[in-house]
Protein backbone atom coordinates (compact mmCIF):
# COMPACT_ATOMS: atom_id res chain seq x y z
CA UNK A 1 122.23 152.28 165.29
CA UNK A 2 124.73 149.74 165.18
CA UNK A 3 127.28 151.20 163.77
CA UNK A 4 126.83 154.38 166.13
CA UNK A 5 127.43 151.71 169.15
CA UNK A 6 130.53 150.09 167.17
CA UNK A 7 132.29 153.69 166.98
CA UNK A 8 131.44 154.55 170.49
CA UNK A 9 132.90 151.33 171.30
CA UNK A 10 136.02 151.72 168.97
CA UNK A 11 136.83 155.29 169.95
CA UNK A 12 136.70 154.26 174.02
CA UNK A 13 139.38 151.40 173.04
CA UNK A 14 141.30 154.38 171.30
CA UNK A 15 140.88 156.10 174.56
CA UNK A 16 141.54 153.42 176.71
CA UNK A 17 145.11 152.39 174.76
CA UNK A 18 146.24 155.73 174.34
CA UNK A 19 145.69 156.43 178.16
CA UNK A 20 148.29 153.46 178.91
CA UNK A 21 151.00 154.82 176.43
CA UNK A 22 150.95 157.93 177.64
CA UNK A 23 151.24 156.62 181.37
CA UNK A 24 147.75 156.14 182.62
CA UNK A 25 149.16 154.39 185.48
CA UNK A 26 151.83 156.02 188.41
CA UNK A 27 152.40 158.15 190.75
CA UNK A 28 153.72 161.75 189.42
CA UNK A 29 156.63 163.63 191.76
CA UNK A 30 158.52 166.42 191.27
CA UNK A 31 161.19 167.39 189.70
CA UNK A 32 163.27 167.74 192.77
CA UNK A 33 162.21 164.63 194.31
CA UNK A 34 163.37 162.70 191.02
CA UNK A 35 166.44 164.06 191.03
CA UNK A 36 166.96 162.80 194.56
CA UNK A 37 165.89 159.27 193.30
CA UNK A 38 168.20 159.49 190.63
CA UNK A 39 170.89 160.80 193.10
CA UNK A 40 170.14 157.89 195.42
CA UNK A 41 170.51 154.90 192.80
CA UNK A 42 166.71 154.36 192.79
CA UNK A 43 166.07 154.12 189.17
CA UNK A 44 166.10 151.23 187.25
CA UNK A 45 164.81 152.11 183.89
CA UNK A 46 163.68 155.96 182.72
CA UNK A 47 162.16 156.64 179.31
CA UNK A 48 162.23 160.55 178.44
CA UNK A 49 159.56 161.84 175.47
CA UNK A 50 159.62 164.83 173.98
CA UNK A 51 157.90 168.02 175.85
CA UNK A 52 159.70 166.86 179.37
CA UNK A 53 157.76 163.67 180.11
CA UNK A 54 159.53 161.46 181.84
CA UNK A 55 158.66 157.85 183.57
CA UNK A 56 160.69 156.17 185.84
CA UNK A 57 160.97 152.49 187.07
CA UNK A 58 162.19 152.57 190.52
CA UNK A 59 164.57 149.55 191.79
CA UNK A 60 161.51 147.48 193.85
CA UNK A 61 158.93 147.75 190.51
CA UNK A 62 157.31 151.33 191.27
CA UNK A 63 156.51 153.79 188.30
CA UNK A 64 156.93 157.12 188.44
CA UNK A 65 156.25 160.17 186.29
CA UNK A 66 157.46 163.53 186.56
CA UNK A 67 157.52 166.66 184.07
CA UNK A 68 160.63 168.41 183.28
CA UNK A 69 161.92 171.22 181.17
CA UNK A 70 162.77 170.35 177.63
CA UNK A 71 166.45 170.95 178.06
CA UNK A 72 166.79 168.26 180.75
CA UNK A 73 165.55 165.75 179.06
CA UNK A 74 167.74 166.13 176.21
CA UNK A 75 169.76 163.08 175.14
CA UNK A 76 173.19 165.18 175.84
CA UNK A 77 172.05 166.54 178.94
CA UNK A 78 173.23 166.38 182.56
CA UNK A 79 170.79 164.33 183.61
CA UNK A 80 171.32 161.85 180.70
CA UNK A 81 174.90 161.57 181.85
CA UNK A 82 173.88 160.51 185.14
CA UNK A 83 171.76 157.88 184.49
CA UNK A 84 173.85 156.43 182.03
CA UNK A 85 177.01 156.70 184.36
CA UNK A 86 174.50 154.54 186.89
CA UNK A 87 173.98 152.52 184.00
CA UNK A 88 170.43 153.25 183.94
CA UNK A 89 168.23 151.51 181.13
CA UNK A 90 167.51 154.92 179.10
CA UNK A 91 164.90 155.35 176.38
CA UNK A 92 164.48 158.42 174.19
CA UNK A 93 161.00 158.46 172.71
CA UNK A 94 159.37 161.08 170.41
CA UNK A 95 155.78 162.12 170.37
CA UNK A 96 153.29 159.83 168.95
CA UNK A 97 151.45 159.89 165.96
CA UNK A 98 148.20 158.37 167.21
CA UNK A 99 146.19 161.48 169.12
CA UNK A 100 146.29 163.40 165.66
CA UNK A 101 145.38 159.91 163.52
CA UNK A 102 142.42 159.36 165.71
CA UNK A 103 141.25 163.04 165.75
CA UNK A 104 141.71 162.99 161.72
CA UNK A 105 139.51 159.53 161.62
CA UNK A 106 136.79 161.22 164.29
CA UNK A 107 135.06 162.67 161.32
CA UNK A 108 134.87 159.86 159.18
CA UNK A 109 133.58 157.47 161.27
CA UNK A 110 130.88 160.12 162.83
CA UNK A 111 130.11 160.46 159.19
CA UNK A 112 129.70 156.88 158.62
CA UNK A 113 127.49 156.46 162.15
CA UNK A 114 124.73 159.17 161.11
CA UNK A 115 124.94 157.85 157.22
CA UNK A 116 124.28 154.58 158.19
CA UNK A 117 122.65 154.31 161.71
CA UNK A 118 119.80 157.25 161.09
CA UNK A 119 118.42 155.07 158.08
CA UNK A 120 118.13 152.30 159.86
CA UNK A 121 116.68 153.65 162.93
CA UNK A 122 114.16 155.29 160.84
CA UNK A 123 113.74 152.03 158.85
CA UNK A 124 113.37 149.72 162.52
CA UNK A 125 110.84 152.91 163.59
CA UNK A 126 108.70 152.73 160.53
CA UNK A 127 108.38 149.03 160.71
CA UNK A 128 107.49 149.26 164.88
CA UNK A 129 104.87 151.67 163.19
CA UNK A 130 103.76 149.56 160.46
CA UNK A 131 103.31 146.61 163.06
CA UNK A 132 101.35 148.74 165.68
CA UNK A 133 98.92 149.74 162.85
CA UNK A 134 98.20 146.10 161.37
CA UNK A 135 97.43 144.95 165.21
CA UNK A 136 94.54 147.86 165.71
CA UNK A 137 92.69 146.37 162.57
CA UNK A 138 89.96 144.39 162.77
CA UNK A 139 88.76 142.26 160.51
CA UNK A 140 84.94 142.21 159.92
CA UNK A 141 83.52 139.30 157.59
CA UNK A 142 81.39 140.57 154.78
CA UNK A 143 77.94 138.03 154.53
């Protein structure tokens, strides 16, 4: 039963970290309002992933996210260009590994939860059993 807990617990921390790489946190614009922050100067720092997701940190500490076709986010692309001429701090990242390691573990550790925590709930039942039929006894004195 334990363990059960522990991997509910360890898969919500999975959940919970890969949430916050991905860009949990922000407020998502489009693709022609980004352009007019980048047009304006706005953007401080801007790290582009692979698929067209983009964050953005604006001048006064906002984050922003936005979703653009694969060929602008390319790292010889227009929009590259521009944020380097604006000397923009620019980040090329490529998909993560981690959504596909965790999916791969899923089955291990469910394995390991019903191999170990169904014994021992069946173990703590038979014992709650064994207790409840020791108390109905009585004991009668032979004389």
């Amino acid at each position: 039963m334990l363990a059960g807990v522990l991997a509910l617990v360890w898969f919500a921390g999975l959940g919970l970290l890969g949430w916050r790489a991905l860009g949990g946190a922000g407020s998502s614009v489009s693709g022609a309002a980004f352009q007019e922050l980048v047009a304006d100067g706005r953007i401080e720092r801007v790290v582009m992933r692979d698929g067209g997701d983009v964050q953005a940190w604006l001048r006064g500490g906002q984050r922003v996210r936005v979703s653009l076709p694969d060929s602008a986010v390319a790292p010889g692309g227009a929009l590259a260009a521009q944020l380097e001429a604006q000397n923009v701090d620019l980040r090329f990242e490529g998909r993560g590994q981690w959504p596909g390691i965790a999916l791969n573990f899923l089955p291990v550790a469910l394995g390991v939860a019903v191999w170990v925590g169904v014994p021992l709930g069946l173990l703590a039942l038979g014992m709650a059993w064994r207790r409840g039929g020791r108390a109905g006894r009585v004991k009668v004195a032979e004389g």
